[in-house]
N, C-alpha and C. Protein backbone atom coordinates (compact mmCIF):
# COMPACT_ATOMS: atom_id res chain seq x y z
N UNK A 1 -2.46 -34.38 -44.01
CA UNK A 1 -2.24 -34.96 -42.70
C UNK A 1 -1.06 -34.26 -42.04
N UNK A 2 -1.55 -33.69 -40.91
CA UNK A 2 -0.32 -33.12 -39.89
C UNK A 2 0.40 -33.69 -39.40
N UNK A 3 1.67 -34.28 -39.32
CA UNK A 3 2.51 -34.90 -38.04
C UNK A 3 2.92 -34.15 -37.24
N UNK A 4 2.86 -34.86 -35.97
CA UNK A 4 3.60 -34.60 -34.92
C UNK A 4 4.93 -34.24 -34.86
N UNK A 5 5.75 -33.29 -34.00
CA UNK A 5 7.07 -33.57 -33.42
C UNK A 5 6.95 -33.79 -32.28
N UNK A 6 8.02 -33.59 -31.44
CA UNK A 6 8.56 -34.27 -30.23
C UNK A 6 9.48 -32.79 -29.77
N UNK A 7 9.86 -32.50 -28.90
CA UNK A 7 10.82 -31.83 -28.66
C UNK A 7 10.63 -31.56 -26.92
N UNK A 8 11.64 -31.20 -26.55
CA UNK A 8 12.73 -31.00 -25.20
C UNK A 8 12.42 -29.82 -24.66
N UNK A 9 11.94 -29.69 -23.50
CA UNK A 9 11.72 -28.39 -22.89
C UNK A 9 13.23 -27.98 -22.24
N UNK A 10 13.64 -26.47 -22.52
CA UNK A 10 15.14 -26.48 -22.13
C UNK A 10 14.73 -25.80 -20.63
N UNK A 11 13.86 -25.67 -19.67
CA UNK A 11 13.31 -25.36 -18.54
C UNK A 11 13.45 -26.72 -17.93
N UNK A 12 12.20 -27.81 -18.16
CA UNK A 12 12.24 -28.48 -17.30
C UNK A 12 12.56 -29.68 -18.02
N UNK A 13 13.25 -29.72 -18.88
CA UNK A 13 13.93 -31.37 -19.70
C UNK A 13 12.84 -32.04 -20.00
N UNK A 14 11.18 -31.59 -19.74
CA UNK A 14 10.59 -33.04 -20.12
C UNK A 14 10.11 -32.79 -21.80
N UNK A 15 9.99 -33.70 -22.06
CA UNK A 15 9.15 -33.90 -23.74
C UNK A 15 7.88 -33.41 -24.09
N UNK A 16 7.18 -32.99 -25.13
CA UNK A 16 6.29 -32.37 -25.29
C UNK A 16 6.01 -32.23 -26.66
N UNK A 17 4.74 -32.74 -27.24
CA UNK A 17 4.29 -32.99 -28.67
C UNK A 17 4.18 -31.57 -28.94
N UNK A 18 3.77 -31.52 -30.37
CA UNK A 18 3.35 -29.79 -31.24
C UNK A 18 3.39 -30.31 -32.61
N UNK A 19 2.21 -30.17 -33.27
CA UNK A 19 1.87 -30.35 -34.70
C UNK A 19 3.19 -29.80 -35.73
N UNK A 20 3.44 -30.33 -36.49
CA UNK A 20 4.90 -29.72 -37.65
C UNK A 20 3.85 -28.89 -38.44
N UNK A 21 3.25 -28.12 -38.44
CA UNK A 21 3.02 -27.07 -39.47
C UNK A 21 3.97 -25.86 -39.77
N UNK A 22 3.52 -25.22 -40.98
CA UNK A 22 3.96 -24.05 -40.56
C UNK A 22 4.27 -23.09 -39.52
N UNK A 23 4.67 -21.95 -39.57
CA UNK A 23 4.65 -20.93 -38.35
C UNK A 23 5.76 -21.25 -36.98
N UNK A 24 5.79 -20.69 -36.02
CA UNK A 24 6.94 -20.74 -34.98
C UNK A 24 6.71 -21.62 -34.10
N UNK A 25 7.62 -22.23 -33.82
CA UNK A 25 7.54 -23.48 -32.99
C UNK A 25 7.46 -23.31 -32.08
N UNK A 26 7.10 -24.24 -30.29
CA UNK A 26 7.40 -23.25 -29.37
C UNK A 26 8.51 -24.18 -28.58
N UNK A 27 8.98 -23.21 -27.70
CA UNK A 27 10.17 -23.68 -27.31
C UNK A 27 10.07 -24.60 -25.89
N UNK A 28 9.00 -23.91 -25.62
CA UNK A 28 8.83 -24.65 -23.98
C UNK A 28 7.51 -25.17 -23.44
N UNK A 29 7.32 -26.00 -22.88
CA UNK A 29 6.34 -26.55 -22.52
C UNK A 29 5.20 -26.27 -22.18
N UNK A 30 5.25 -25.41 -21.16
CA UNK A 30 4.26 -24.61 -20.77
C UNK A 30 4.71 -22.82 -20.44
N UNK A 31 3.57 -22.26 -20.07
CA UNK A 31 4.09 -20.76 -19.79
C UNK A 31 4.82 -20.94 -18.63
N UNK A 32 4.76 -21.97 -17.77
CA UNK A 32 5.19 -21.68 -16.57
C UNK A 32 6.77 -21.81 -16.70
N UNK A 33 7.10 -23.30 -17.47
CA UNK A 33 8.84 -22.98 -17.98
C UNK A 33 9.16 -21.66 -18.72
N UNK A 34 8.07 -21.38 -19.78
CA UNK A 34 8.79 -19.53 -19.73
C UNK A 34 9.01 -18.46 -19.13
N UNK A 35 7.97 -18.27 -18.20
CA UNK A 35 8.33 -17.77 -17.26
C UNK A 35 9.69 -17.97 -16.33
N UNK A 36 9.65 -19.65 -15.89
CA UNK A 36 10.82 -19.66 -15.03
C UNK A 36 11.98 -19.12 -15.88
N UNK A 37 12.25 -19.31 -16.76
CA UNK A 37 13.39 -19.16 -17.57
C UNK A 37 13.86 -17.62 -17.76
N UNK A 38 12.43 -16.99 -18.42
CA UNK A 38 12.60 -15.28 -18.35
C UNK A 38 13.15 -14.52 -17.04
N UNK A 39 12.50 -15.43 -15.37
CA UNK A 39 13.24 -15.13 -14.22
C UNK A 39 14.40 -15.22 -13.86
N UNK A 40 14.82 -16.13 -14.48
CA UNK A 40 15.82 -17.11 -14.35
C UNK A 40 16.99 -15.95 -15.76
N UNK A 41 16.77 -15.75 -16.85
CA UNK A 41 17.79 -14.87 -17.71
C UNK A 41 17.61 -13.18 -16.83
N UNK A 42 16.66 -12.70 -16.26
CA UNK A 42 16.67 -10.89 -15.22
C UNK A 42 17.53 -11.19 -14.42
N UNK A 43 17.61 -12.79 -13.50
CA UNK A 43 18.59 -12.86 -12.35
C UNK A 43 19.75 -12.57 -13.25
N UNK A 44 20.06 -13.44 -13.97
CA UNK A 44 21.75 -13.41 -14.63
C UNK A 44 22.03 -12.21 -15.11
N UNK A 45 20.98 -11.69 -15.67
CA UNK A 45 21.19 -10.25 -16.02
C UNK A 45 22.11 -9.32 -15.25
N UNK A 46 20.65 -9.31 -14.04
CA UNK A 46 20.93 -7.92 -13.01
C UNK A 46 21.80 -8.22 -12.17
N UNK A 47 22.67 -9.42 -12.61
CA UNK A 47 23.22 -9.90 -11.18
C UNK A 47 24.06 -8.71 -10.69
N UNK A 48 25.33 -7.96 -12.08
CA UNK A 48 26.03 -7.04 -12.15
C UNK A 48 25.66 -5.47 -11.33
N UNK A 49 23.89 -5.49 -11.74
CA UNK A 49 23.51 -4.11 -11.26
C UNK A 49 23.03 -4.12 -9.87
N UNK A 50 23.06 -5.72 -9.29
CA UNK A 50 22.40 -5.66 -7.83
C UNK A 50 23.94 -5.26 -6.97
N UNK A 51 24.78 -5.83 -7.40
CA UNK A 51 25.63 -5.82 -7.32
C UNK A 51 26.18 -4.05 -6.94
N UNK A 52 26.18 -3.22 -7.97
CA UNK A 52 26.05 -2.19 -7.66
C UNK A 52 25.72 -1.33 -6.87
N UNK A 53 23.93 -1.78 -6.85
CA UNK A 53 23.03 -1.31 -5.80
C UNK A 53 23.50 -1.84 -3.98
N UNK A 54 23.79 -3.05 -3.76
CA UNK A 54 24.33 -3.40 -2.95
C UNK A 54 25.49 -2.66 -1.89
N UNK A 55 26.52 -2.10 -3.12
CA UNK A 55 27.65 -1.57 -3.06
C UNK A 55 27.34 -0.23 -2.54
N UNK A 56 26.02 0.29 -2.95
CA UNK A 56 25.35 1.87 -2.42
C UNK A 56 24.87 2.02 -1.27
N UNK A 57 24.28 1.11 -1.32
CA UNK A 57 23.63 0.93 0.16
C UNK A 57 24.33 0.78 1.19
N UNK A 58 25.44 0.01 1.16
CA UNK A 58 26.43 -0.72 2.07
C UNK A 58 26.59 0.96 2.61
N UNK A 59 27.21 1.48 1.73
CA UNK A 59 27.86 3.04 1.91
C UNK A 59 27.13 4.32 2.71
N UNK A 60 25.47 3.86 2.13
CA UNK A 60 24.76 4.84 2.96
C UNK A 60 24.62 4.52 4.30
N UNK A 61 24.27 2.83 4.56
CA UNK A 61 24.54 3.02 5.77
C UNK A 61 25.86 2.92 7.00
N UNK A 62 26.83 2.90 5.91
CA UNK A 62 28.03 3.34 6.94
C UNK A 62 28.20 4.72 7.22
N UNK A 63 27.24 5.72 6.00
CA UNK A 63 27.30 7.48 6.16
C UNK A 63 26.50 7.60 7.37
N UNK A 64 25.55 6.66 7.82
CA UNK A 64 24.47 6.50 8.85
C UNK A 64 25.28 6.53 10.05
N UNK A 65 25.92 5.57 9.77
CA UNK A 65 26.15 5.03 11.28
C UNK A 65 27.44 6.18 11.90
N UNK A 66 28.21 6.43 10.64
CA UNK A 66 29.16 7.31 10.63
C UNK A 66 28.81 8.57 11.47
N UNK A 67 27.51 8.92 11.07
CA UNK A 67 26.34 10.40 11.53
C UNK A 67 25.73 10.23 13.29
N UNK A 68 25.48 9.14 13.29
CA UNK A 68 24.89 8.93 14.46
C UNK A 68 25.91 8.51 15.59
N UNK A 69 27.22 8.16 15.42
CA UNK A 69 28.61 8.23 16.41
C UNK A 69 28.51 9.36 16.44
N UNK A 70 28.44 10.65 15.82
CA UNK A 70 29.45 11.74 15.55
C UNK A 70 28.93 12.82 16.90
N UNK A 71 29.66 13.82 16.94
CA UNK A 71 29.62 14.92 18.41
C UNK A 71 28.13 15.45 18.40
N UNK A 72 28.14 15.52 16.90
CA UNK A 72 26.78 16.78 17.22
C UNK A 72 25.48 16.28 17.39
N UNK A 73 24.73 16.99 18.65
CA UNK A 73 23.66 16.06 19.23
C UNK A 73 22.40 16.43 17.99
N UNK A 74 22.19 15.30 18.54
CA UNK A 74 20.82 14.73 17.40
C UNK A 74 21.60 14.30 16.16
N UNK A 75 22.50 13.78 15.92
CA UNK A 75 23.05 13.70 14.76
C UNK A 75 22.31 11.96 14.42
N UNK A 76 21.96 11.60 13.06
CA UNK A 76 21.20 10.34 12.87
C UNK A 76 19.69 10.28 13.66
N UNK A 77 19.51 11.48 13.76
CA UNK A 77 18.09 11.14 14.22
C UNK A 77 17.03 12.15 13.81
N UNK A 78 17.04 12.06 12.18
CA UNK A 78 16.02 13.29 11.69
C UNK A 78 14.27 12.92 11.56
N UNK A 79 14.60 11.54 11.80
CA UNK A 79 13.13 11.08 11.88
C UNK A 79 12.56 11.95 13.28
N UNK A 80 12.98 11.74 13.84
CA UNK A 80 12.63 11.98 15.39
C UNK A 80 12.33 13.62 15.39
N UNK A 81 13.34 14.07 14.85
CA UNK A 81 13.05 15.78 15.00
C UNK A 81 11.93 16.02 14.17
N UNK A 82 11.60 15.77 12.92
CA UNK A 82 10.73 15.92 12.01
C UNK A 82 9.18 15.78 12.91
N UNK A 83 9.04 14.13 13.22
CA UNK A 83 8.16 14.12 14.38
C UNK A 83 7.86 15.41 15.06
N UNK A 84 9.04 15.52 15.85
CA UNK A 84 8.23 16.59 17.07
C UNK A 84 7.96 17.59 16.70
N UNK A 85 8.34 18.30 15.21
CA UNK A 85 8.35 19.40 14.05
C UNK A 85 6.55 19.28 14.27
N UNK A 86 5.94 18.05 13.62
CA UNK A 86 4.90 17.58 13.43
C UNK A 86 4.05 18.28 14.20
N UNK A 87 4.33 17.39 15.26
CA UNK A 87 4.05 17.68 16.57
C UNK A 87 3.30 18.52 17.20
N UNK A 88 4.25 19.58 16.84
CA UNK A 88 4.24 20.94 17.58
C UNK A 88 3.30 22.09 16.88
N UNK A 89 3.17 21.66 15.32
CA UNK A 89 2.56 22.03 14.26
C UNK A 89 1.23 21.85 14.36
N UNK A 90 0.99 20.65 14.71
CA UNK A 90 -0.51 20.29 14.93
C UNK A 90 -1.37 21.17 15.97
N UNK A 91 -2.79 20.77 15.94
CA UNK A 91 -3.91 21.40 16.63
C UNK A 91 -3.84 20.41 17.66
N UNK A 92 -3.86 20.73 19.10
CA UNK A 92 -4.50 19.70 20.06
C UNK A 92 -5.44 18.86 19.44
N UNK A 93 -5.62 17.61 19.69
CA UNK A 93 -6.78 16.79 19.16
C UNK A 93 -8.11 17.03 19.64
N UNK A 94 -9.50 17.21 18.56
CA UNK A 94 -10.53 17.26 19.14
C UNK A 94 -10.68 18.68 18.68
N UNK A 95 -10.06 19.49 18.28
CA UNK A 95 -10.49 20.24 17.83
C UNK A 95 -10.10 20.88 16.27
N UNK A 96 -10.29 22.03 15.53
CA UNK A 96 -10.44 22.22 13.86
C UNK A 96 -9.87 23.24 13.74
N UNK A 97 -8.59 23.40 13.91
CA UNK A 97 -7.74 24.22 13.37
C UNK A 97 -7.48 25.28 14.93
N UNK A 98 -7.48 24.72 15.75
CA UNK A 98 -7.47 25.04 17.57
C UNK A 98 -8.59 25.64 17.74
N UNK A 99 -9.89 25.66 17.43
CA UNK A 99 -10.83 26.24 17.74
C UNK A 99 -11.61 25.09 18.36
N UNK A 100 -12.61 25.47 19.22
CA UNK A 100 -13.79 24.59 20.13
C UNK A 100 -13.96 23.55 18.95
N UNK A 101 -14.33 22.63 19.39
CA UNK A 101 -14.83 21.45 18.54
C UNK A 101 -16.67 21.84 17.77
N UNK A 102 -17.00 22.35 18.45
CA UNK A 102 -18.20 22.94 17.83
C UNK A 102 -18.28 24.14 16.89
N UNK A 103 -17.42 24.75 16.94
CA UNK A 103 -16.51 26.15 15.70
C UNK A 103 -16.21 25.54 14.42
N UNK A 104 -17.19 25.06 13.59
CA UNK A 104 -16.69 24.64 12.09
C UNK A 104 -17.44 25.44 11.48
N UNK A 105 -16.88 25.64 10.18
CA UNK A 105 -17.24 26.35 9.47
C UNK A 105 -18.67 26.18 8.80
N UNK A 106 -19.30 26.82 8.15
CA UNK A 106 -20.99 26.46 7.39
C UNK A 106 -20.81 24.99 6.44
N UNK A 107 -19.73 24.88 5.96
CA UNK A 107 -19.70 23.41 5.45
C UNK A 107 -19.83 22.36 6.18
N UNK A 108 -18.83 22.45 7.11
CA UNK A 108 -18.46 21.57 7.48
C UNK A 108 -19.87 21.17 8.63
N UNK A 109 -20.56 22.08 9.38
CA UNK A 109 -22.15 21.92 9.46
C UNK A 109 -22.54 21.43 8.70
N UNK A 110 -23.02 21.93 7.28
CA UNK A 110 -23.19 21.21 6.63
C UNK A 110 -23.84 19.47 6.37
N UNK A 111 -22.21 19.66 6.48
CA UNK A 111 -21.79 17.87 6.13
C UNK A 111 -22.07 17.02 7.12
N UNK A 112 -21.67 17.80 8.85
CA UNK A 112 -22.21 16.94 9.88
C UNK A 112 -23.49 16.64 9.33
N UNK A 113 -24.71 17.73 9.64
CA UNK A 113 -26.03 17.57 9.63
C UNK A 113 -26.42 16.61 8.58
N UNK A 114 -25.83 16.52 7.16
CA UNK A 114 -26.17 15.42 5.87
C UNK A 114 -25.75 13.86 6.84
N UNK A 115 -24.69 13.78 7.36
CA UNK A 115 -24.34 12.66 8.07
C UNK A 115 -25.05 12.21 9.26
N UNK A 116 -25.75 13.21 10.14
CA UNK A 116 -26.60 12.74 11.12
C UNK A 116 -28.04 12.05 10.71
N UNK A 117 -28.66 13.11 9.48
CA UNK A 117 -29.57 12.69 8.87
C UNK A 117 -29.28 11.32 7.93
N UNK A 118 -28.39 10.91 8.02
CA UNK A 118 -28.31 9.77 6.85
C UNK A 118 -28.16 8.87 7.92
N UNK A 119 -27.58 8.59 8.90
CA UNK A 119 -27.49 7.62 10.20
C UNK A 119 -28.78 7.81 10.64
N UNK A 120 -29.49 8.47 10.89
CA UNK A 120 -30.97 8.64 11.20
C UNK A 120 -31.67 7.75 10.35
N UNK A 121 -31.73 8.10 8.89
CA UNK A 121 -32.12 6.97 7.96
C UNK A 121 -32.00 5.78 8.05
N UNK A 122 -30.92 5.41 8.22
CA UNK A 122 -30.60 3.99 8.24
C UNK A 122 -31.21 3.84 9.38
N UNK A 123 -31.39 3.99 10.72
CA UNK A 123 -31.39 3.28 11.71
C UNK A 123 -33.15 3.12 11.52
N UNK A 124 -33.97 3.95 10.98
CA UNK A 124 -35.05 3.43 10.42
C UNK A 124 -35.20 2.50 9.66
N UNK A 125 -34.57 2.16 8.60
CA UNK A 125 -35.10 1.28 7.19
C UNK A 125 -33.90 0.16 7.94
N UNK A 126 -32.66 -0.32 8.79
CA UNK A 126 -33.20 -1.25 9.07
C UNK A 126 -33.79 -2.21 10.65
N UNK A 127 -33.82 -3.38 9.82
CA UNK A 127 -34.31 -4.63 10.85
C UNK A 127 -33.71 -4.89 11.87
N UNK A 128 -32.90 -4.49 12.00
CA UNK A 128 -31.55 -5.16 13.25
C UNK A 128 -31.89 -3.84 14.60
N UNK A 129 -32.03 -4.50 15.43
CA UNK A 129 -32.13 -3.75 16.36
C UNK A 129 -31.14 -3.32 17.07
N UNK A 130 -29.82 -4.05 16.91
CA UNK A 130 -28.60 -3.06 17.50
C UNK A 130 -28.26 -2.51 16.09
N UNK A 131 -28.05 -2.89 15.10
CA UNK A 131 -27.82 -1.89 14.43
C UNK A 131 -28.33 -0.42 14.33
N UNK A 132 -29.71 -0.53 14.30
CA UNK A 132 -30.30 0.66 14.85
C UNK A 132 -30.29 1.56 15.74
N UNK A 133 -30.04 0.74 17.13
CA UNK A 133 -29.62 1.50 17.96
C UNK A 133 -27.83 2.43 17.86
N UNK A 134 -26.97 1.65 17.28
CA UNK A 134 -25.65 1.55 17.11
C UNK A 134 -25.75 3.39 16.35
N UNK A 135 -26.45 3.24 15.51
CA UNK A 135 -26.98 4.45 14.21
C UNK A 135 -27.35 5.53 14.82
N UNK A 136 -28.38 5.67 16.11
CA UNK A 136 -29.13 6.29 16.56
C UNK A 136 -27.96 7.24 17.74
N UNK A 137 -27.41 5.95 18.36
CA UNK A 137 -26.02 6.92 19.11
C UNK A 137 -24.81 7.63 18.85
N UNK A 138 -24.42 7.16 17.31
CA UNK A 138 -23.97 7.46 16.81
C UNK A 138 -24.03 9.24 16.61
N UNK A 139 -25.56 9.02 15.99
CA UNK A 139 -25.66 10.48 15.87
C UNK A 139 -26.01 11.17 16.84
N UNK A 140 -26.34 11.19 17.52
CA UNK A 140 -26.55 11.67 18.58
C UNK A 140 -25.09 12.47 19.47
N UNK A 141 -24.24 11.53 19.74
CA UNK A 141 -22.64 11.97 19.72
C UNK A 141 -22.61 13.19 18.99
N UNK A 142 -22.76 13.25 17.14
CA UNK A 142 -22.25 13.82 16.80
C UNK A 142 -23.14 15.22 17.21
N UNK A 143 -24.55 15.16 17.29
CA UNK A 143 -25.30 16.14 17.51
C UNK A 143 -24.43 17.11 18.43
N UNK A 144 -24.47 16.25 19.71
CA UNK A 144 -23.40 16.49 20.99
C UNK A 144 -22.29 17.58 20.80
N UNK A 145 -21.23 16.46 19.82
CA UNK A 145 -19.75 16.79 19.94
C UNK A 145 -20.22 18.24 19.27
N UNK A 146 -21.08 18.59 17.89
CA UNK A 146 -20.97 19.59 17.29
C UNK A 146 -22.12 20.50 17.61
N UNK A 147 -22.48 20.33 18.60
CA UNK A 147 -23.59 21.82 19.50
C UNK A 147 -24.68 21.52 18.37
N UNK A 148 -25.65 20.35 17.44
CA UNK A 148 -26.69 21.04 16.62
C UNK A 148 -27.94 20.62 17.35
């Protein structure tokens, strides 16, 4: 015959049975007091290293703000230059590497034509009549945009 104990959850103080057999007892009630508790010993932990981290940050952004007072123009604003870097780098939109929008390479034909034909498909097999139609203009556009 097994007896019972009794014991004290050190999470949430309430009581909680567990057979006296052999093997390890458990300490807490449910997973959820272990959990809180495991959250609860990382806070006390890290308190020291947030602490730290805190202390870094504070610093970078006073190097920030320090940068963006300072004489030299554009200073604190590398997002912005990077952007127009971007920018300037890019192809006008609408077209594939600045060439006509209809200038792609044999793949990339290709791949249109597999994609027109597969929107073609669908707008056959199904039932929905705007969907179908939706399918049908679709490709058609693309026929358009890419001269086939």
């Amino acid at each position: 015959m097994t007896t019972t104990i009794w014991r004290t959850c050190p999470s949430c103080f309430g009581s909680f049975e567990q057979p006296d057999d052999p093997g390890r007892k458990r300490v807490y009630c449910s997973r959820a007091c272990q959990q809180a508790a495991y959250r609860a010993r990382q806070r006390s932990s890290s308190g020291q290293q947030r602490a730290g981290r805190q202390d870094w940050r504070s610093e970078r952004q006073e190097q920030r703000r320090q940068r963006a007072g300072s004489e030299r123009p554009g200073a604190g604003r590398r997002h912005g230059r990077q952007d127009q870097q971007h920018q300037q780098r890019r192809p006008p939109p609408g077209s594939a590497n600045g060439q006509r929008p209809g200038a792609g390479s044999g793949d990339d034909l290709a791949r249109i034509r597999r994609i027109i034909a597969a929107l073609l498909r669908k707008a056959a097999a199904t039932s929905y009549p705007h969907e179908a139609a939706a399918c049908r203009e679709k490709a058609e556009t693309l026929r358009a945009k890419y001269g086939l």
